[in-house]
Protein backbone atom coordinates (compact mmCIF):
# COMPACT_ATOMS: atom_id res chain seq x y z
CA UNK A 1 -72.44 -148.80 97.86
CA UNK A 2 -73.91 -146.76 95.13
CA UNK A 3 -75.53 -149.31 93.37
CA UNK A 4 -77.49 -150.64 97.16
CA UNK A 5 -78.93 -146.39 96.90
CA UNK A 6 -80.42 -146.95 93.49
CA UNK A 7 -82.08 -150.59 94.67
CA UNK A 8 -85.00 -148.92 96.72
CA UNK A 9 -85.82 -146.99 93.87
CA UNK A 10 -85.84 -150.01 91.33
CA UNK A 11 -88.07 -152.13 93.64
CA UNK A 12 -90.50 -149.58 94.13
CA UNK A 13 -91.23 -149.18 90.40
CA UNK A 14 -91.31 -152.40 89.76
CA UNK A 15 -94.32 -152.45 92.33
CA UNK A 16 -95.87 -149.80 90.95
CA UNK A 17 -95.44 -151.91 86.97
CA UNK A 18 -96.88 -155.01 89.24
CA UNK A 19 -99.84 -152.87 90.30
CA UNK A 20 -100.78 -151.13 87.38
CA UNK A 21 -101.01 -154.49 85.33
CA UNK A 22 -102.77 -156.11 88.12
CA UNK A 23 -105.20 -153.80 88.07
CA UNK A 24 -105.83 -153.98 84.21
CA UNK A 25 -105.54 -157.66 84.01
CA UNK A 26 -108.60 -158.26 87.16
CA UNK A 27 -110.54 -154.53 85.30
CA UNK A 28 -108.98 -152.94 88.27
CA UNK A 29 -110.49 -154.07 91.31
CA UNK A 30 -112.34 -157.27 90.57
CA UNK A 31 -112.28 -160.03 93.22
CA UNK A 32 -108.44 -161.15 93.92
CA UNK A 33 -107.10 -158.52 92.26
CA UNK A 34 -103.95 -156.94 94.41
CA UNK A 35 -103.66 -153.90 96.85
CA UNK A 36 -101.71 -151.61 97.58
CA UNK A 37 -99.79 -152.65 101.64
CA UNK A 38 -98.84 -150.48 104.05
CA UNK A 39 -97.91 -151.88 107.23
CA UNK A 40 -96.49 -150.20 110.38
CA UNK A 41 -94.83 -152.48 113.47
CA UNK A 42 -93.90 -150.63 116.02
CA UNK A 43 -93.17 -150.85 120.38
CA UNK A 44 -92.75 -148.11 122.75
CA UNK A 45 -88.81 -148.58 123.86
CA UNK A 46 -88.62 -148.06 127.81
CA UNK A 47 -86.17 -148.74 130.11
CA UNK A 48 -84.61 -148.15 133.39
CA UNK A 49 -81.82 -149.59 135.23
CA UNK A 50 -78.50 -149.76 137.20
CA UNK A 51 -75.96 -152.49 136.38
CA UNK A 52 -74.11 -151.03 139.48
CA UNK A 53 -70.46 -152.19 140.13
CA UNK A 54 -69.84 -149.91 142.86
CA UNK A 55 -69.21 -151.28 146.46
CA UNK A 56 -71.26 -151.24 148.98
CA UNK A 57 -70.53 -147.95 151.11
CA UNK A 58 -71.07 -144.43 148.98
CA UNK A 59 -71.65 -142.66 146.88
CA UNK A 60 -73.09 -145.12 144.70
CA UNK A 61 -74.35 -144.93 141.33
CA UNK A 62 -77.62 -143.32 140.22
CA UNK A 63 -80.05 -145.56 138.20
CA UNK A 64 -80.03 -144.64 134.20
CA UNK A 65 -83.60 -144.35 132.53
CA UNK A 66 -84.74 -143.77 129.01
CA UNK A 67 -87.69 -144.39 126.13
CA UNK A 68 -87.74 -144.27 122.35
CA UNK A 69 -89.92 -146.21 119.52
CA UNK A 70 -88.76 -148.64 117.32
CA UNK A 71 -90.91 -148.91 113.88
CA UNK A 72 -90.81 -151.14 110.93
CA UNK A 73 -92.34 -149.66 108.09
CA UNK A 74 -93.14 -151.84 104.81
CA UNK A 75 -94.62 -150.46 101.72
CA UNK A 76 -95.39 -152.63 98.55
CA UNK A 77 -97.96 -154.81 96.84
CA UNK A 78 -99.91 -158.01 97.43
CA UNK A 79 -100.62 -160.11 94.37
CA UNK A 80 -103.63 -162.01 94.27
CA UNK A 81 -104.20 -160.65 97.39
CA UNK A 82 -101.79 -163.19 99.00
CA UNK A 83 -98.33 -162.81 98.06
CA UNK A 84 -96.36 -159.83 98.97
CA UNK A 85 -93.63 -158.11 97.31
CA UNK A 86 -91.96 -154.54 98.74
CA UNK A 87 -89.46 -152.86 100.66
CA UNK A 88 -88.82 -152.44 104.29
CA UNK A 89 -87.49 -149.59 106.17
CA UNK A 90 -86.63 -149.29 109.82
CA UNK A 91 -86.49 -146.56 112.57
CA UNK A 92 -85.00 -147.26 115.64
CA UNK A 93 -83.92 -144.18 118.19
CA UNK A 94 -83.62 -144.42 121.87
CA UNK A 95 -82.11 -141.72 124.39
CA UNK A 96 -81.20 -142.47 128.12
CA UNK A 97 -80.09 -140.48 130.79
CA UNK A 98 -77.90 -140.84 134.31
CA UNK A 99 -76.89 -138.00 136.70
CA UNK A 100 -73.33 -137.67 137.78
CA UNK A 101 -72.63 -138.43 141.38
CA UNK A 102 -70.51 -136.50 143.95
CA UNK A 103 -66.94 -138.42 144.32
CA UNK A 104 -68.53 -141.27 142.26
CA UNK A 105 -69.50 -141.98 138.81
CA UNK A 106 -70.08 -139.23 136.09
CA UNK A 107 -73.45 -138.38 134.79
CA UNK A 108 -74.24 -139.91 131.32
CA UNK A 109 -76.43 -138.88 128.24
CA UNK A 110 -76.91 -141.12 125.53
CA UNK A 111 -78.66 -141.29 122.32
CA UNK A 112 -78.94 -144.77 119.98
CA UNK A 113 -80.55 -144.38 116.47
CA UNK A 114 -80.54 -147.40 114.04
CA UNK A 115 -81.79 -147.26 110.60
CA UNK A 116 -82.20 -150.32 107.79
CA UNK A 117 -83.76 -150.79 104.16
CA UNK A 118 -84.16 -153.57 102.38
CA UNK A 119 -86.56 -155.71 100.23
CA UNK A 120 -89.32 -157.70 101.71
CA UNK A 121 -91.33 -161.00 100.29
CA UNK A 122 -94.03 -162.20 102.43
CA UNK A 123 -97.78 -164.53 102.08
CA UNK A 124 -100.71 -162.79 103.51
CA UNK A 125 -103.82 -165.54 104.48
CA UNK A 126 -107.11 -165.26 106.38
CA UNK A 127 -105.20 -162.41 108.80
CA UNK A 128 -102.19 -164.75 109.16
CA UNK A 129 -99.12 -162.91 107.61
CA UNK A 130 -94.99 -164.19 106.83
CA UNK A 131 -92.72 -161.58 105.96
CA UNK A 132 -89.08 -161.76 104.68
CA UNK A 133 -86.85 -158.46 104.60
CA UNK A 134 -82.87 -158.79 103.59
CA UNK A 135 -81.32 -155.52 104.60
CA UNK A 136 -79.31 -154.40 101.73
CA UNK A 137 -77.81 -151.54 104.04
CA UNK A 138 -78.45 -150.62 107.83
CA UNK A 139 -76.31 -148.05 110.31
CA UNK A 140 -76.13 -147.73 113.98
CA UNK A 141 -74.74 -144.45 115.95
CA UNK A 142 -74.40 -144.08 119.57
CA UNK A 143 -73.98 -140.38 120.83
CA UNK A 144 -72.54 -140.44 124.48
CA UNK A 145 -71.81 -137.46 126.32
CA UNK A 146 -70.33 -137.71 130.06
CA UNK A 147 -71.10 -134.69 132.54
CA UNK A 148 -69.31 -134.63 136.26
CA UNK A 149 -70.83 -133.84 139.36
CA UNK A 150 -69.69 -130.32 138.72
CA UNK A 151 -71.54 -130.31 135.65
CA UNK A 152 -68.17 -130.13 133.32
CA UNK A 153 -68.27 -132.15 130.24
CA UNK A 154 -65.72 -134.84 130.38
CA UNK A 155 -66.51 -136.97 127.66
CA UNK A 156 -68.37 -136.25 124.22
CA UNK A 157 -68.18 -139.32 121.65
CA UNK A 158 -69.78 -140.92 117.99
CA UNK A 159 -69.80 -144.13 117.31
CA UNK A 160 -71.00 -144.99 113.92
CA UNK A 161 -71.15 -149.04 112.56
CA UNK A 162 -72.17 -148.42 108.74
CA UNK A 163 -72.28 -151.05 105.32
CA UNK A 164 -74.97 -152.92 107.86
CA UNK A 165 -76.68 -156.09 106.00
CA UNK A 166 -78.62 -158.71 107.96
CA UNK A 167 -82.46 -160.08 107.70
CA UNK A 168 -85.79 -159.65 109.44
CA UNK A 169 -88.77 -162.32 109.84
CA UNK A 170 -91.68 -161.29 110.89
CA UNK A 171 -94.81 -163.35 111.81
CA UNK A 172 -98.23 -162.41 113.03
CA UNK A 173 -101.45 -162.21 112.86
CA UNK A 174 -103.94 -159.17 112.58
CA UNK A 175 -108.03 -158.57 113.39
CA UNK A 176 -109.79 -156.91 110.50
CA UNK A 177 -111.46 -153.56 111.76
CA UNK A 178 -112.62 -152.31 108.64
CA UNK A 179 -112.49 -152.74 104.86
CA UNK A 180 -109.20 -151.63 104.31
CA UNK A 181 -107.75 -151.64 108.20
CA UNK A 182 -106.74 -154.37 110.46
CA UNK A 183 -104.21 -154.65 113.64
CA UNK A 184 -102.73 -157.53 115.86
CA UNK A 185 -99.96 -158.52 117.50
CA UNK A 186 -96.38 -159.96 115.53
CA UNK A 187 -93.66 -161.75 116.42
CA UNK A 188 -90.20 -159.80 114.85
CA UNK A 189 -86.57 -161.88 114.85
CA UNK A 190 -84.25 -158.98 113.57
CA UNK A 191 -80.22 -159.76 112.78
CA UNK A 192 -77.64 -157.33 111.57
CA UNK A 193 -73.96 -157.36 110.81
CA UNK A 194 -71.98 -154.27 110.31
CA UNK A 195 -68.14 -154.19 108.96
CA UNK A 196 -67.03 -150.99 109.91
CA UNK A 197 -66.72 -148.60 112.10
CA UNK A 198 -66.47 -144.26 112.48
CA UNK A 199 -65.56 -142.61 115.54
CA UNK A 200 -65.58 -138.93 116.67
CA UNK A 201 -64.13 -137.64 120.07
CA UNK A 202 -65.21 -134.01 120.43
CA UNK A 203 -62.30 -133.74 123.18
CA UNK A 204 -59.58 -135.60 121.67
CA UNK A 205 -59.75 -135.45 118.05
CA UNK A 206 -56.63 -137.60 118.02
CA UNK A 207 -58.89 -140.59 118.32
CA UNK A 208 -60.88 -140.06 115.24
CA UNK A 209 -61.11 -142.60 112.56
CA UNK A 210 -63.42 -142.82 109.63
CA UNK A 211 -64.79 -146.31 107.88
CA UNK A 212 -62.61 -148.24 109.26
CA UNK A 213 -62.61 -152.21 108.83
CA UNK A 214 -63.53 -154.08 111.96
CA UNK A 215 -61.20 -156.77 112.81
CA UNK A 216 -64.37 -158.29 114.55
CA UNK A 217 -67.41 -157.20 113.17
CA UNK A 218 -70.08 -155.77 115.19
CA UNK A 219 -73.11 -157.95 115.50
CA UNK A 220 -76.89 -158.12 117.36
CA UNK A 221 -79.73 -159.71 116.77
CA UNK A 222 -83.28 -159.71 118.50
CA UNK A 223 -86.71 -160.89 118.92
CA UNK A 224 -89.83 -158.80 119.87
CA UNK A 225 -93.22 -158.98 120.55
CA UNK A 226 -94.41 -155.55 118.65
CA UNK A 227 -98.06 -154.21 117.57
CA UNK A 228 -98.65 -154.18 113.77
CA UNK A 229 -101.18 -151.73 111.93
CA UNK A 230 -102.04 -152.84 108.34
CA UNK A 231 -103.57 -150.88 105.67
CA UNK A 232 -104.73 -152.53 102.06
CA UNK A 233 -106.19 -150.01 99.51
């Protein structure tokens, strides 16, 4: 795992080497000479519901409701102004809520956060943009904490999936609004795996196990329609 940490560092540099010779070989800043990228993708994360499986007569369960963001951050280099070489991080964190009901269901507070880094390759054309990230690492953590109607804490859990890898396509297109600006709508597939697993239970530390091997490993994948900001300087 050590050698994944020092990967981030290595493919920045080497986009920093790319850029500095671009620059000298095109007398830094002719026509087609690179830029430097930065692109954010990013969606509001909003949700409410109630996947009830109560019956019919009371008490019921009360409807849970949440929001969070979800970015995807990539920094690197276009050369010739076309191809794009850099690294990809992303930021996912989404809380939710559910109050506990009298002689039915406890109350729930939960908190998702997902994080991933890897390199990305992509081809940049006329506003039309591909880009390819492999994740060389990614995590996932789900803090739940249950509350009865009394307001007594009942449960209080971590779940942690870590040694994530997986892949991200992205495709979209984006409206120049200035020289160095432009934004647009993309298209994101997103797939991770992760092998293991960490658990905490603040109430019963009995349960607690640390990097443990799934037998079946924990999988998702999704596609979303997101906004994208880019910036070339």
């Amino acid at each position: 795992m050590k050698r994944f940490t020092t990967l981030p560092i290595l493919l920045v540099s080497f986009i920093l080497l790319a850029a500095t010779h671009a620059n000298a070989a095109k007398g830094g800043g002719a026509s087609g000479a690179g830029n430097f990228f930065l692109e954010e993708t990013f969606v509001p994360v909003i949700k409410t519901s109630n996947d009830t499986t109560s019956f019919t007569t009371a008490p019921g369960v009360a409807t849970e409701s949440g929001s969070g963001f979800d970015f995807r951050t990539t920094l690197g280099y276009t050369l010739g102004g076309e191809f794009l070489v850099g690294l990809t991080y992303n930021n996912y964190s989404y809380s939710s809520k559910r109050s506990a009901i009298s002689g039915g269901d406890d109350g729930s507070d939960i908190k998702t956060t997902k994080t991933e880094y890897g390199p990305t390759v992509g081809y940049l054309s006329n506003g039309w943009r591909v880009l390819f990230t492999y994740f060389l690492s990614g995590t996932k953590q789900v803090d739940t904490k249950n509350i009865d109607s009394s307001g007594a804490t009942v449960g209080d859990g971590t779940i942690k999936n870590t040694s994530g890898t997986g892949m991200q396509f992205s495709f979209g297109y984006t409206f120049a609004l200035g020289a160095h600006f432009e934004i647009g709508p993309s298209l994101v597939y997103r797939s991770m795996t992760y092998p293991k697993q960490s658990k905490v239970n603040r109430l019963n530390s009995s349960e607690d196990y640390t990097d443990t091997e799934l037998y079946t490993k924990n999988t998702e994948s999704d596609l979303s329609p997101m906004i994208t900001m880019q910036f070339r300087f």
